[in-house]
C-alpha atoms as a PDB file:
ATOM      1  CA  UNK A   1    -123.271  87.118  29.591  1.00  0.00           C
ATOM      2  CA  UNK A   2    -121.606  88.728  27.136  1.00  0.00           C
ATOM      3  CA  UNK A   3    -121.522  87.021  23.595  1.00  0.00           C
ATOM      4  CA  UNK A   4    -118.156  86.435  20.931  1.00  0.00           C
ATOM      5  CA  UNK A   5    -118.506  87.275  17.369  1.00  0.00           C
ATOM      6  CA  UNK A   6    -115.924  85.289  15.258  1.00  0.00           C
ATOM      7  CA  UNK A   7    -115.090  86.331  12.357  1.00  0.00           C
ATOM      8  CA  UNK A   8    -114.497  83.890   9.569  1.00  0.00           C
ATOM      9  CA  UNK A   9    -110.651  83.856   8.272  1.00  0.00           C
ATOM     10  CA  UNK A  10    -110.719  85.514   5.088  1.00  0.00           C
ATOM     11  CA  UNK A  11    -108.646  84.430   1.633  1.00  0.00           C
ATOM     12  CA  UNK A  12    -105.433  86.571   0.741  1.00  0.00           C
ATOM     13  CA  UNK A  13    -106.390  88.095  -2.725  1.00  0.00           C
ATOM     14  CA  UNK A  14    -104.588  86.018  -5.533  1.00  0.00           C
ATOM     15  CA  UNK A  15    -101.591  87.605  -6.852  1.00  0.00           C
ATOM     16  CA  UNK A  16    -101.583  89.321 -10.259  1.00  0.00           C
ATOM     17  CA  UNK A  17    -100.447  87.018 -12.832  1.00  0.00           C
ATOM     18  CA  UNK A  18     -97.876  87.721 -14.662  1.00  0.00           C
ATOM     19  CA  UNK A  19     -99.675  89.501 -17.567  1.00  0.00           C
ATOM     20  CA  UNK A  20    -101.466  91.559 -14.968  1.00  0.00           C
ATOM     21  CA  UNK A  21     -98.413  92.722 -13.168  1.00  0.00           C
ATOM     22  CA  UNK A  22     -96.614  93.469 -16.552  1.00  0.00           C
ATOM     23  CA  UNK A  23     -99.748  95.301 -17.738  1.00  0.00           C
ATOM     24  CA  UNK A  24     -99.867  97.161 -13.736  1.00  0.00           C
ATOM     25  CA  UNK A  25     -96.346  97.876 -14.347  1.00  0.00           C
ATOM     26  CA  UNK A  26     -96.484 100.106 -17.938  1.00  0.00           C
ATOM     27  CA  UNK A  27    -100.427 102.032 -16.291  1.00  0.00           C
ATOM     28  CA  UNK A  28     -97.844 103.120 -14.170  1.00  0.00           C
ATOM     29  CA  UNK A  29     -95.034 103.847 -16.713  1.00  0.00           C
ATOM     30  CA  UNK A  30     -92.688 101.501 -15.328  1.00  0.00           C
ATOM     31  CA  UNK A  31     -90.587  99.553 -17.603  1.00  0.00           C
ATOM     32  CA  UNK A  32     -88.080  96.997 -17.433  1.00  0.00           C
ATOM     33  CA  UNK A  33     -84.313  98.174 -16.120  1.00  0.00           C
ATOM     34  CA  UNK A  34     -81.870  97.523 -19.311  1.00  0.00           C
ATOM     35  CA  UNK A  35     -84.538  96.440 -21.749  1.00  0.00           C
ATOM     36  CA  UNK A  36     -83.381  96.849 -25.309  1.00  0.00           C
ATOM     37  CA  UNK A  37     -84.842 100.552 -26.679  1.00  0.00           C
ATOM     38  CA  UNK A  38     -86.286 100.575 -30.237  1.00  0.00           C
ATOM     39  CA  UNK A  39     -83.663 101.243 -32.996  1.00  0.00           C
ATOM     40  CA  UNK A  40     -84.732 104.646 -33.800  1.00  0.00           C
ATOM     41  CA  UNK A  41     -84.650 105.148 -29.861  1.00  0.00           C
ATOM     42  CA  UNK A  42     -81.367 103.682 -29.359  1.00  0.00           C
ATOM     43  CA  UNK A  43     -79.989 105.788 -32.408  1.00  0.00           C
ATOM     44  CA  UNK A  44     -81.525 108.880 -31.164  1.00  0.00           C
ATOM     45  CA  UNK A  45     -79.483 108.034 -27.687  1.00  0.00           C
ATOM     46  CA  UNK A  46     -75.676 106.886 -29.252  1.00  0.00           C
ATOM     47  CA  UNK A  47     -76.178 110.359 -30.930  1.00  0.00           C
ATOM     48  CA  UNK A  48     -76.602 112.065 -27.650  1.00  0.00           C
ATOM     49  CA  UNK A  49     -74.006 110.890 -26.456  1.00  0.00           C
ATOM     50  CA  UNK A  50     -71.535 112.002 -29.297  1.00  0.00           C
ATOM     51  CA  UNK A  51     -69.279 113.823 -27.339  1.00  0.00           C
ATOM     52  CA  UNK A  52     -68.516 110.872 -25.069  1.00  0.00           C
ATOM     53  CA  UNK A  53     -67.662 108.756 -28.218  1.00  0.00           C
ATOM     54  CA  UNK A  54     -65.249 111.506 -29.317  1.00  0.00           C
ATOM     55  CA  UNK A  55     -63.384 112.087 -25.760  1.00  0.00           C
ATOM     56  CA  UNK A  56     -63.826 108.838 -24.623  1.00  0.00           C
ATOM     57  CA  UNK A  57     -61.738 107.768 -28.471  1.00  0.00           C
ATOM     58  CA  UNK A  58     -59.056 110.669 -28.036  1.00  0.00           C
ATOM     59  CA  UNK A  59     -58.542 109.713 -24.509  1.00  0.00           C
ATOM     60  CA  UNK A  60     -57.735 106.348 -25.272  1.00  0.00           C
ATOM     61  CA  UNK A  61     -55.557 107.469 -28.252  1.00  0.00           C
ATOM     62  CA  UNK A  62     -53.324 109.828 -25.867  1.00  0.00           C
ATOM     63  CA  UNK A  63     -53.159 107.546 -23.096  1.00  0.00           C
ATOM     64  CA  UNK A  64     -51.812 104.531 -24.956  1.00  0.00           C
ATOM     65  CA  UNK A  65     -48.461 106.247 -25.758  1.00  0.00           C
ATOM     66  CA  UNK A  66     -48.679 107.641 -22.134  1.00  0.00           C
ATOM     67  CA  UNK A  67     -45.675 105.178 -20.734  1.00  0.00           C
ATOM     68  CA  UNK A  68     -43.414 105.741 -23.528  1.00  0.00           C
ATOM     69  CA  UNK A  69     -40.564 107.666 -23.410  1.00  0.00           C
ATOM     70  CA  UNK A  70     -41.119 109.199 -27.066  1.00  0.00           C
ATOM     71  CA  UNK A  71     -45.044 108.952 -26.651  1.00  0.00           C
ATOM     72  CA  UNK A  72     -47.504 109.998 -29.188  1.00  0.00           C
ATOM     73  CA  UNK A  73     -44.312 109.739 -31.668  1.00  0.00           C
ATOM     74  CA  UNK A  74     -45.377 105.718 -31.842  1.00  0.00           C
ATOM     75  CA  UNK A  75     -48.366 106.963 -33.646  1.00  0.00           C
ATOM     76  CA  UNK A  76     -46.016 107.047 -36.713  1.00  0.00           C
ATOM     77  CA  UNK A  77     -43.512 105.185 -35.600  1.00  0.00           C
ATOM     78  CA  UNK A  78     -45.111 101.511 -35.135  1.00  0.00           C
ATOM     79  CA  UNK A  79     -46.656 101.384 -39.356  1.00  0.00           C
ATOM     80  CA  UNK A  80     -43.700 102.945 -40.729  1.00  0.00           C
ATOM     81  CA  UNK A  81     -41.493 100.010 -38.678  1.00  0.00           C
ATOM     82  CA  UNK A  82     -43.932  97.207 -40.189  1.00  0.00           C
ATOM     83  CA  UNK A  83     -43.716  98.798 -43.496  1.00  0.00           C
ATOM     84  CA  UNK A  84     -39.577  98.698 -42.997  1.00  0.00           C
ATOM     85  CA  UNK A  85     -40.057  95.038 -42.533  1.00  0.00           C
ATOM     86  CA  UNK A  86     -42.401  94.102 -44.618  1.00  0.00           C
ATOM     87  CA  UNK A  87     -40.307  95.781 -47.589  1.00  0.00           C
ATOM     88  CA  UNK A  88     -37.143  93.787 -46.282  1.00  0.00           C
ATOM     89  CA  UNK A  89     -39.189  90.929 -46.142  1.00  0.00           C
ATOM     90  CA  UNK A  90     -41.781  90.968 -49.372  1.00  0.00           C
ATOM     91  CA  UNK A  91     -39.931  93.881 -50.977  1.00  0.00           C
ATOM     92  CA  UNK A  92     -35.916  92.705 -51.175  1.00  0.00           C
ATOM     93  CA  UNK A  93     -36.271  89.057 -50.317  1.00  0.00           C
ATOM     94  CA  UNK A  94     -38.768  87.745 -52.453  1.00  0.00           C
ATOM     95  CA  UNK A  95     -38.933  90.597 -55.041  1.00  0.00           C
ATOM     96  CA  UNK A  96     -42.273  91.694 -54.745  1.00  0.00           C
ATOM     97  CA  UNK A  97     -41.223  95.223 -55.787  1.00  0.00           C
ATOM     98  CA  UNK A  98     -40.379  94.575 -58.987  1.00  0.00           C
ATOM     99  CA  UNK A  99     -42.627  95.751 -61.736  1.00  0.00           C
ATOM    100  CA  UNK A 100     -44.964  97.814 -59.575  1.00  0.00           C
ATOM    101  CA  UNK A 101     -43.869 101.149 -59.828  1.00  0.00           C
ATOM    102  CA  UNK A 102     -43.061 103.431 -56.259  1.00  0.00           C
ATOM    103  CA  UNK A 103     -43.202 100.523 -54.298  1.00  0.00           C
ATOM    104  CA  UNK A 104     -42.235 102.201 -50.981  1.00  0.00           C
ATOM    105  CA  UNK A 105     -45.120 104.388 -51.063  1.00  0.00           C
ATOM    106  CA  UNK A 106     -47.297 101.691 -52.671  1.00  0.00           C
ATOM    107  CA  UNK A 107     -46.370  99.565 -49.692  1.00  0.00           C
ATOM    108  CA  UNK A 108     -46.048 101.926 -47.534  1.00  0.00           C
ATOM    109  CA  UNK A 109     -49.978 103.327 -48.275  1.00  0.00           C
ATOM    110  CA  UNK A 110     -51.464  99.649 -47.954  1.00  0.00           C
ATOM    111  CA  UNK A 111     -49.086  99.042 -44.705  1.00  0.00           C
ATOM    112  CA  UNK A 112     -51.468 102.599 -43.056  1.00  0.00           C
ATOM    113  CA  UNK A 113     -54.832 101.408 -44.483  1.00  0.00           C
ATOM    114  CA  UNK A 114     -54.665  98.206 -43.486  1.00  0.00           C
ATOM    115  CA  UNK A 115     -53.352  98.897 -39.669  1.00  0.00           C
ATOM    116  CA  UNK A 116     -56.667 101.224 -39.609  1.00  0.00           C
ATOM    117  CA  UNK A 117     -58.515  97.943 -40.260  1.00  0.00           C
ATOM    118  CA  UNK A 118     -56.915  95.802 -38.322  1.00  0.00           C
ATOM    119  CA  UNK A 119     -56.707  97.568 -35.222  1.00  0.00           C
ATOM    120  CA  UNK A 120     -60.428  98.869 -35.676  1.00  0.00           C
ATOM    121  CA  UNK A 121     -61.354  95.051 -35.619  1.00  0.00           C
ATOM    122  CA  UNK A 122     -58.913  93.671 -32.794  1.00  0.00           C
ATOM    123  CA  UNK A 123     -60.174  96.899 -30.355  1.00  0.00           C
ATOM    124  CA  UNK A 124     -63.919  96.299 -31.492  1.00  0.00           C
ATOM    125  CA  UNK A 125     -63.361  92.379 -30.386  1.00  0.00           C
ATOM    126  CA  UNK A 126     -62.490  93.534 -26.939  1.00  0.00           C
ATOM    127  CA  UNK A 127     -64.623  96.648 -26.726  1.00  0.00           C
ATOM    128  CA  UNK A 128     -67.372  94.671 -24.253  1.00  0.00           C
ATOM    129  CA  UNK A 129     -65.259  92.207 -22.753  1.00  0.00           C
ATOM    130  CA  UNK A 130     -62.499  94.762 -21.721  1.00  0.00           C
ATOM    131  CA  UNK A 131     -64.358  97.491 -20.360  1.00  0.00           C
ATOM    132  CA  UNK A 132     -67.118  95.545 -17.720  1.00  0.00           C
ATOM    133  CA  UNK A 133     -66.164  97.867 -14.990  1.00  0.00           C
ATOM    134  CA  UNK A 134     -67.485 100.641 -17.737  1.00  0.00           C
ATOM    135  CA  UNK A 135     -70.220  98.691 -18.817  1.00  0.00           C
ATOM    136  CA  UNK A 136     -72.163  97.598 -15.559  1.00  0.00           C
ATOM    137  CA  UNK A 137     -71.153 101.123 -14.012  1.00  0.00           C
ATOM    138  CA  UNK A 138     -72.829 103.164 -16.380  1.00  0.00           C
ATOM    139  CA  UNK A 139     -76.083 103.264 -18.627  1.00  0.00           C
ATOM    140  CA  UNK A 140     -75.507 104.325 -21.890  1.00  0.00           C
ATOM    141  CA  UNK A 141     -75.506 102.742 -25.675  1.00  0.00           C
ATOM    142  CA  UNK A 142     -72.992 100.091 -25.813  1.00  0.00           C
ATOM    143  CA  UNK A 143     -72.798 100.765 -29.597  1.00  0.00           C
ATOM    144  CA  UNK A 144     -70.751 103.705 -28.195  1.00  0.00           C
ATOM    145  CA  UNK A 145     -68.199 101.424 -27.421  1.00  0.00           C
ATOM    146  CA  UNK A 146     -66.959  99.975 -30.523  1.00  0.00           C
ATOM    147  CA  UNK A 147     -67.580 103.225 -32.631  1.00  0.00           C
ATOM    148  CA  UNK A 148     -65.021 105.172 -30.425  1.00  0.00           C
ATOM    149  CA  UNK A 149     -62.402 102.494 -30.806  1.00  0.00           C
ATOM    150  CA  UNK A 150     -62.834 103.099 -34.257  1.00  0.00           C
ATOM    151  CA  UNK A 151     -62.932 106.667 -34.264  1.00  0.00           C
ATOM    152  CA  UNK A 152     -59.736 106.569 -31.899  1.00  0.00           C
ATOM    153  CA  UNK A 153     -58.022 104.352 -34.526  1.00  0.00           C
ATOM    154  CA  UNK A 154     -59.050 106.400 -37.408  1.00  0.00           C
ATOM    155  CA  UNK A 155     -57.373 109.670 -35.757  1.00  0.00           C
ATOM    156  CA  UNK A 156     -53.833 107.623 -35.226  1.00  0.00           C
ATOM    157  CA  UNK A 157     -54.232 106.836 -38.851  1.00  0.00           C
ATOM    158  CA  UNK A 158     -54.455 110.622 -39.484  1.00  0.00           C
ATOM    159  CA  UNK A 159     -51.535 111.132 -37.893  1.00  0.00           C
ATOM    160  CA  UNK A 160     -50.016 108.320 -39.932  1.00  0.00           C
ATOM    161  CA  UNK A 161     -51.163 110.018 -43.108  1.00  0.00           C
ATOM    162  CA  UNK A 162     -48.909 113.126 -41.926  1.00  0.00           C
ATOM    163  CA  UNK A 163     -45.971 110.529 -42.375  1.00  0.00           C
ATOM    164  CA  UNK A 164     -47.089 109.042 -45.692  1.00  0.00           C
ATOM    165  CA  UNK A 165     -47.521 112.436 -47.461  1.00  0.00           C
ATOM    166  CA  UNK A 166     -44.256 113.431 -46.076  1.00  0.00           C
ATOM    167  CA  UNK A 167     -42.956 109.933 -48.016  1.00  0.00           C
ATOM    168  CA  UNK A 168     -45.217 110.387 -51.061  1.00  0.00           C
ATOM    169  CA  UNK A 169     -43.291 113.853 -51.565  1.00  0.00           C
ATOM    170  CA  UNK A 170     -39.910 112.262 -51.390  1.00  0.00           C
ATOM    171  CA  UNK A 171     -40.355 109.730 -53.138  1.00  0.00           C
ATOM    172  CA  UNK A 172     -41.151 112.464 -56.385  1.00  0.00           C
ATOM    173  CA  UNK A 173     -45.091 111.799 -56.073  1.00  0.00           C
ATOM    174  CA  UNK A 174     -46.926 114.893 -56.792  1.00  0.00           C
ATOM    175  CA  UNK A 175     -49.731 116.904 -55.283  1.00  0.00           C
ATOM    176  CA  UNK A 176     -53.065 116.120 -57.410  1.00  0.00           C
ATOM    177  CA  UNK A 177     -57.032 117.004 -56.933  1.00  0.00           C
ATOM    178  CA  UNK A 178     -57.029 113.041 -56.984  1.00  0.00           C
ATOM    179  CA  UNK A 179     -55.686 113.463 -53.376  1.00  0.00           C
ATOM    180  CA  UNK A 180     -59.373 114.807 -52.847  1.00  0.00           C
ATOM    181  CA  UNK A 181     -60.632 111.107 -53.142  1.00  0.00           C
ATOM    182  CA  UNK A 182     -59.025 109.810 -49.607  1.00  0.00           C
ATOM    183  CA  UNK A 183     -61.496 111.614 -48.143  1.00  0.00           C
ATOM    184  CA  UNK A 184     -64.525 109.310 -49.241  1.00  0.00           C
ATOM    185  CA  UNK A 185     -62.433 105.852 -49.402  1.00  0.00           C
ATOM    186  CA  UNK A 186     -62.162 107.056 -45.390  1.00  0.00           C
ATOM    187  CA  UNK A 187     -65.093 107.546 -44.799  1.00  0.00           C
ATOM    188  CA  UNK A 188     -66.352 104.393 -46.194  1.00  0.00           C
ATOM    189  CA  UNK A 189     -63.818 102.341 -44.324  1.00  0.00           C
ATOM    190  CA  UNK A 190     -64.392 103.964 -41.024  1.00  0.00           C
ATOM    191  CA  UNK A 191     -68.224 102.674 -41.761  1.00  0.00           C
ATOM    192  CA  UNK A 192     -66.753  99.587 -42.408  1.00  0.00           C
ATOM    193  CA  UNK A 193     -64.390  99.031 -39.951  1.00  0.00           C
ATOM    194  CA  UNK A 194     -67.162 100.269 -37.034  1.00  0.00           C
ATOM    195  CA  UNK A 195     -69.699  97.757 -38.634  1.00  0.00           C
ATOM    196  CA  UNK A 196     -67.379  94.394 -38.660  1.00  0.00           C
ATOM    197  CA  UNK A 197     -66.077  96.167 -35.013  1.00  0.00           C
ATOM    198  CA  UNK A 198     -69.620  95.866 -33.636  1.00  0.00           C
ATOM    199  CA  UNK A 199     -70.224  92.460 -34.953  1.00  0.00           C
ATOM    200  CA  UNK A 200     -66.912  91.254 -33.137  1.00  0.00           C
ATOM    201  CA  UNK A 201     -68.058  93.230 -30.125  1.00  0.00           C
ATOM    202  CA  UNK A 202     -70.907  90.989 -29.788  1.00  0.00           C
ATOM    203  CA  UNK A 203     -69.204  88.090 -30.408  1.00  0.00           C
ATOM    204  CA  UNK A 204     -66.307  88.752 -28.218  1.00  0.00           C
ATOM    205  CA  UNK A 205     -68.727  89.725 -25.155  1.00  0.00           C
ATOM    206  CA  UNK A 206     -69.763  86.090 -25.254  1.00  0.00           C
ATOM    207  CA  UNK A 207     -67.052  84.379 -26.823  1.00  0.00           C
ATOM    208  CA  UNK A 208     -64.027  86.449 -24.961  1.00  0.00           C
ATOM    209  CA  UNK A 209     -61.571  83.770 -27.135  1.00  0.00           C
ATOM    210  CA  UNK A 210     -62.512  84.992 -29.978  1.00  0.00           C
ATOM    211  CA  UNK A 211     -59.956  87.855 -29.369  1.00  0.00           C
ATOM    212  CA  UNK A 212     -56.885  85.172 -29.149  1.00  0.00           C
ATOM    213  CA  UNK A 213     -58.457  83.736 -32.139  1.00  0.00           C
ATOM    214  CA  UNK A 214     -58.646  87.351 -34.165  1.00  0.00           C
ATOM    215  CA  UNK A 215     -55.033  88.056 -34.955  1.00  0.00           C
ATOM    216  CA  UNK A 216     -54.467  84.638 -36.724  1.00  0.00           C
ATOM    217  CA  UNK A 217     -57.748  85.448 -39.064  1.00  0.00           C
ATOM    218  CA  UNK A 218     -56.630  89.048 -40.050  1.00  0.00           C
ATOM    219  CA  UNK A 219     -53.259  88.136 -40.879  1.00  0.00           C
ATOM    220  CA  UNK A 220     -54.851  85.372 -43.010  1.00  0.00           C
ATOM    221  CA  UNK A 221     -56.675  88.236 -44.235  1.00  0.00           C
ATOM    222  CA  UNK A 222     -53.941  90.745 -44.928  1.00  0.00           C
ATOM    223  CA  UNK A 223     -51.837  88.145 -47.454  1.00  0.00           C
ATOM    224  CA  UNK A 224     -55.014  88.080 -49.482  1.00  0.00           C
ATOM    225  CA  UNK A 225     -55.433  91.577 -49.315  1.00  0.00           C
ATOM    226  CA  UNK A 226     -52.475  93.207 -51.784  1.00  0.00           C
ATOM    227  CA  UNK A 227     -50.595  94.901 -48.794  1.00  0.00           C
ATOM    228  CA  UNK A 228     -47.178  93.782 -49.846  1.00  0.00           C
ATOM    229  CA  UNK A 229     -47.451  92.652 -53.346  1.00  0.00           C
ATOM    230  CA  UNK A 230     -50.292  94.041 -56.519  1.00  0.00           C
ATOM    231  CA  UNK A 231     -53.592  92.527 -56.669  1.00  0.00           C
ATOM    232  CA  UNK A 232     -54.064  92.808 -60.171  1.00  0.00           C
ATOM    233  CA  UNK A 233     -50.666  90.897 -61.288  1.00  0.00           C
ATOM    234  CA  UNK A 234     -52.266  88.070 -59.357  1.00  0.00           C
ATOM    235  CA  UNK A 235     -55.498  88.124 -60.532  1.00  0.00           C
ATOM    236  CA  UNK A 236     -53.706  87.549 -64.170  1.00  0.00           C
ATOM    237  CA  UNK A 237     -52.643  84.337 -62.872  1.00  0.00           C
ATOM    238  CA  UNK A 238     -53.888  81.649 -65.286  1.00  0.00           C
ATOM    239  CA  UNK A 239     -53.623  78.654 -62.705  1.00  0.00           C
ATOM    240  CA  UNK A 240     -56.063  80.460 -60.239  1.00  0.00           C
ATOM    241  CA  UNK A 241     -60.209  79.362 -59.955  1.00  0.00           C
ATOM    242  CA  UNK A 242     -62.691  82.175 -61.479  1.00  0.00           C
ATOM    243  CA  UNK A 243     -64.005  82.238 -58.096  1.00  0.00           C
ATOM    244  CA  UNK A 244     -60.305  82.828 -56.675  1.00  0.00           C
ATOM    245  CA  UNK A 245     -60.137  85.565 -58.633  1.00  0.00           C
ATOM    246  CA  UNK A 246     -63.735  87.416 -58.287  1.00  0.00           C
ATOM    247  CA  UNK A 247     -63.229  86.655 -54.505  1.00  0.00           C
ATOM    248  CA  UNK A 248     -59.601  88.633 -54.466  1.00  0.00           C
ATOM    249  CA  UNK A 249     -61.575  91.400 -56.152  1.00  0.00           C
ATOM    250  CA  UNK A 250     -64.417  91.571 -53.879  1.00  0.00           C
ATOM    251  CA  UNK A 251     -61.907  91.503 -50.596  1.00  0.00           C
ATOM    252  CA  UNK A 252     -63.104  94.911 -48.652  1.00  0.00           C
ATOM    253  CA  UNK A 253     -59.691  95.355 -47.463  1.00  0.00           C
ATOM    254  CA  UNK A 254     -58.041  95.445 -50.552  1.00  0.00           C
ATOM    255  CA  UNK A 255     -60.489  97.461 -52.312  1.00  0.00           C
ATOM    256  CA  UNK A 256     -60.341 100.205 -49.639  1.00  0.00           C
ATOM    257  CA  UNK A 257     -56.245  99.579 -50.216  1.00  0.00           C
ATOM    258  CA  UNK A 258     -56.481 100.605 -54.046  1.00  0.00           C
ATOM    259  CA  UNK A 259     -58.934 103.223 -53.630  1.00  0.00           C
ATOM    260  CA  UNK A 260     -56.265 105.021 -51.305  1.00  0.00           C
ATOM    261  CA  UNK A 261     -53.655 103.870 -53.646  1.00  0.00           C
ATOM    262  CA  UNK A 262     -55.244 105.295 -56.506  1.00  0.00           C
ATOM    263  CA  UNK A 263     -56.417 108.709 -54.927  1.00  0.00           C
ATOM    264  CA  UNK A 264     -52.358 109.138 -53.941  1.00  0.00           C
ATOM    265  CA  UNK A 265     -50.046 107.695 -55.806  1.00  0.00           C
ATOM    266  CA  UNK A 266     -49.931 109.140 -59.680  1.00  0.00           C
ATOM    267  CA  UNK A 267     -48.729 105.830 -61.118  1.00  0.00           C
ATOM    268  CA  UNK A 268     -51.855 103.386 -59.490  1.00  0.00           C
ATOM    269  CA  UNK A 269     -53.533 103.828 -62.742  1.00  0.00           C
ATOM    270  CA  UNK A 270     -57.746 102.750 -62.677  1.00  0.00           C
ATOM    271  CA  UNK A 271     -56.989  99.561 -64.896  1.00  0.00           C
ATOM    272  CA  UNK A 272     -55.387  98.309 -61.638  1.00  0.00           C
ATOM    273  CA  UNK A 273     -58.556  98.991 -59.756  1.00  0.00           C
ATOM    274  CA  UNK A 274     -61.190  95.872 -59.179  1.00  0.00           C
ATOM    275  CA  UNK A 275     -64.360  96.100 -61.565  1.00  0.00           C
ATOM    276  CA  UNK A 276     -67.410  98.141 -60.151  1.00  0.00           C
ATOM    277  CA  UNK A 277     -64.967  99.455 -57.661  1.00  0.00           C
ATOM    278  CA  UNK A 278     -67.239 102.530 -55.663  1.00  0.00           C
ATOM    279  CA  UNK A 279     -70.373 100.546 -55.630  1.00  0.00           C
ATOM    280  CA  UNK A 280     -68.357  97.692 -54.063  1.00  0.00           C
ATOM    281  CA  UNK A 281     -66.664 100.492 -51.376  1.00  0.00           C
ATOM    282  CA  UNK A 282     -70.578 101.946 -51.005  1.00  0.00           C
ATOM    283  CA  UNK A 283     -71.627  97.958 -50.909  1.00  0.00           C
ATOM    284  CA  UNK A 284     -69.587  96.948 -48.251  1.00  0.00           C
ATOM    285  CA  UNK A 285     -69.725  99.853 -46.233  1.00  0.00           C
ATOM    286  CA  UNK A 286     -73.694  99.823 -46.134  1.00  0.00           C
ATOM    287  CA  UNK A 287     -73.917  96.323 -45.750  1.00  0.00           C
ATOM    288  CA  UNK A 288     -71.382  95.873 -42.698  1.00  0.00           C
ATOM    289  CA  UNK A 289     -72.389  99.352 -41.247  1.00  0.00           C
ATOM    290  CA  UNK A 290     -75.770  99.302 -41.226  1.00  0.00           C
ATOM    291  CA  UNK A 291     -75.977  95.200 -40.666  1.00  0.00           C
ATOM    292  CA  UNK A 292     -73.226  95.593 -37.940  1.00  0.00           C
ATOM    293  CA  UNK A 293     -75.092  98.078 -35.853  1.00  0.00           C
ATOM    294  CA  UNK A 294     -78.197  96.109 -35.583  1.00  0.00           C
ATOM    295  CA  UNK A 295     -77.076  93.194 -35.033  1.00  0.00           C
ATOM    296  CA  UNK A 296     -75.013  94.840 -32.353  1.00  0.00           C
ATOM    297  CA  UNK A 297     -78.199  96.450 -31.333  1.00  0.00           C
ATOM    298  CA  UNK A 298     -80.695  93.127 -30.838  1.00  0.00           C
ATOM    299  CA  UNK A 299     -78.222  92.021 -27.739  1.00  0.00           C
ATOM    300  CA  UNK A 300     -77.838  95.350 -26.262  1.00  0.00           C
ATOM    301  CA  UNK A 301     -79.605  94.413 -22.901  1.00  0.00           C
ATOM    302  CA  UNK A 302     -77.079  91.191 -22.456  1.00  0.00           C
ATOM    303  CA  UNK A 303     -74.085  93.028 -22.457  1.00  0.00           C
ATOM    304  CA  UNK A 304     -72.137  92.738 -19.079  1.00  0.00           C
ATOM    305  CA  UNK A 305     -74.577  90.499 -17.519  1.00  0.00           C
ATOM    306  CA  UNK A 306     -73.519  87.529 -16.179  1.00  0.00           C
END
């Protein structure tokens, strides 16, 4: 008679906990998908991926014209018809012009600058939010994003300058080494512009309002920012608060607007320039450049998720 063995039922092993698994996971070089790299790592990366920024920025630029019967000549054409209105406007109706010498190129200079701004800001606010498809399609830096807005902004403003030079020369302003100084008051707003574009980047990915909320705050922003009228004749106003007045002079926007007035046109004279003027360019730029992009960078891993 043949006899049965049984064999006692034996206990499933106990899963890993969760610090075991994670710990499993990196023995075996594993990481998490879309973790956030470290910011050296994740600058190392965005500069990799350079030439993306700059095609990906010129592509834009010639395919926004692309419907339009005169095309890439709305580069020009769109700040030199808000400068026309703004000096109807500001210039004829309310007299603004008077006592600041070449007004239309004074006007027509802070009209440029400040478009590069603006637009650098309103693009950055949508840079997540309107390009999902891009975002959850691809793996790459989502800092890239927002810089090549800015960068595609910053070349229709170079095609703008082509205009204003063309006006600076008619209007009897002369070639001077001075002209030499646009080059860093550019570079120092493009810094600034991508910074403040990255912050509203990660706002705008989570707030997507915030971009019909935008054009109401720069245009707040652009009245206190000496585009139509001189700065410094307001500034001598005896009725305004000390703090009105060191706040007018601390305004990025309108420093970045003098330091291009003042590199271009001969009769912006330095006295008409805000105290401490390059350190406050340097200041802002550093602070909203550098401060932008890390801020930017701690959410990189939520962008396009949900």
């Amino acid at each position: 008679m043949s006899t049965v063995l049984h064999t006692p039922p034996q206990t499933p092993a106990p899963a890993p906990a969760g610090d075991d698994l994670a710990a499993l996971a990196v023995s075996h070089g594993l990481s998490v998908s879309g973790a956030r790299p470290s910011l050296p790592e994740y600058v190392r990366r965005l500069w990799a991926r350079r030439h993306f920024i700059t095609a990906f920025a010129t592509a834009k630029l010639t395919a926004q014209y692309s419907q339009a019967k005169l095309g890439q000549v709305w580069q020009v054409m769109t700040p030199l018809l808000n400068a026309a209105v703004y000096y109807f406007i500001f210039g004829v109706l309310l007299g603004t012009k008077h006592g600041v010498p070449d007004y239309v190129p004074f006007l027509v200079t802070g009209v440029f600058i400040w478009t590069f701004t603006q637009s650098s800001i309103m693009a950055g606010t949508r840079a997540i939010s309107g390009n999902l498809g891009l975002v959850r399609a691809l793996h790459f830096p989502r800092a890239a994003l927002p810089i090549s807005f800015c960068l595609q902004q910053l070349q229709q403003l170079l095609f703008s300058m082509a205009a204003l030079v063309v006006i600076l020369l008619c209007f009897g302003v002369p070639v001077s080494a001075s002209w030499l100084l646009a080059l860093p008051a550019l570079a120092l707003q493009f810094t600034f512009n991508a910074g403040v574009s990255m912050i509203m980047a990660r706002w705008g990915a989570k707030t997507p309002d915030i971009a019909q909320l935008m054009p109401f705050v720069l245009r707040t922003w652009m009245y206190v920012s000496g585009v139509m009228w001189s700065l410094d004749k307001l500034a001598q106003n005896d009725h305004l608060p000390h703090v009105v007045k060191v706040a007018l002079e601390a305004n990025p926007a309108a420093i970045y607007i003098d330091l291009m007035r003042f590199a271009l046109i001969d009769s912006f004279h330095a006295e008409q320039l805000p105290h401490h003027v390059w350190p406050l360019a340097v200041g802002w730029a550093l602070v909203a450049g550098v401060g932008g992009f890390i801020y930017f960078w701690k959410a990189e891993e939520t962008y396009g998720r949900g």
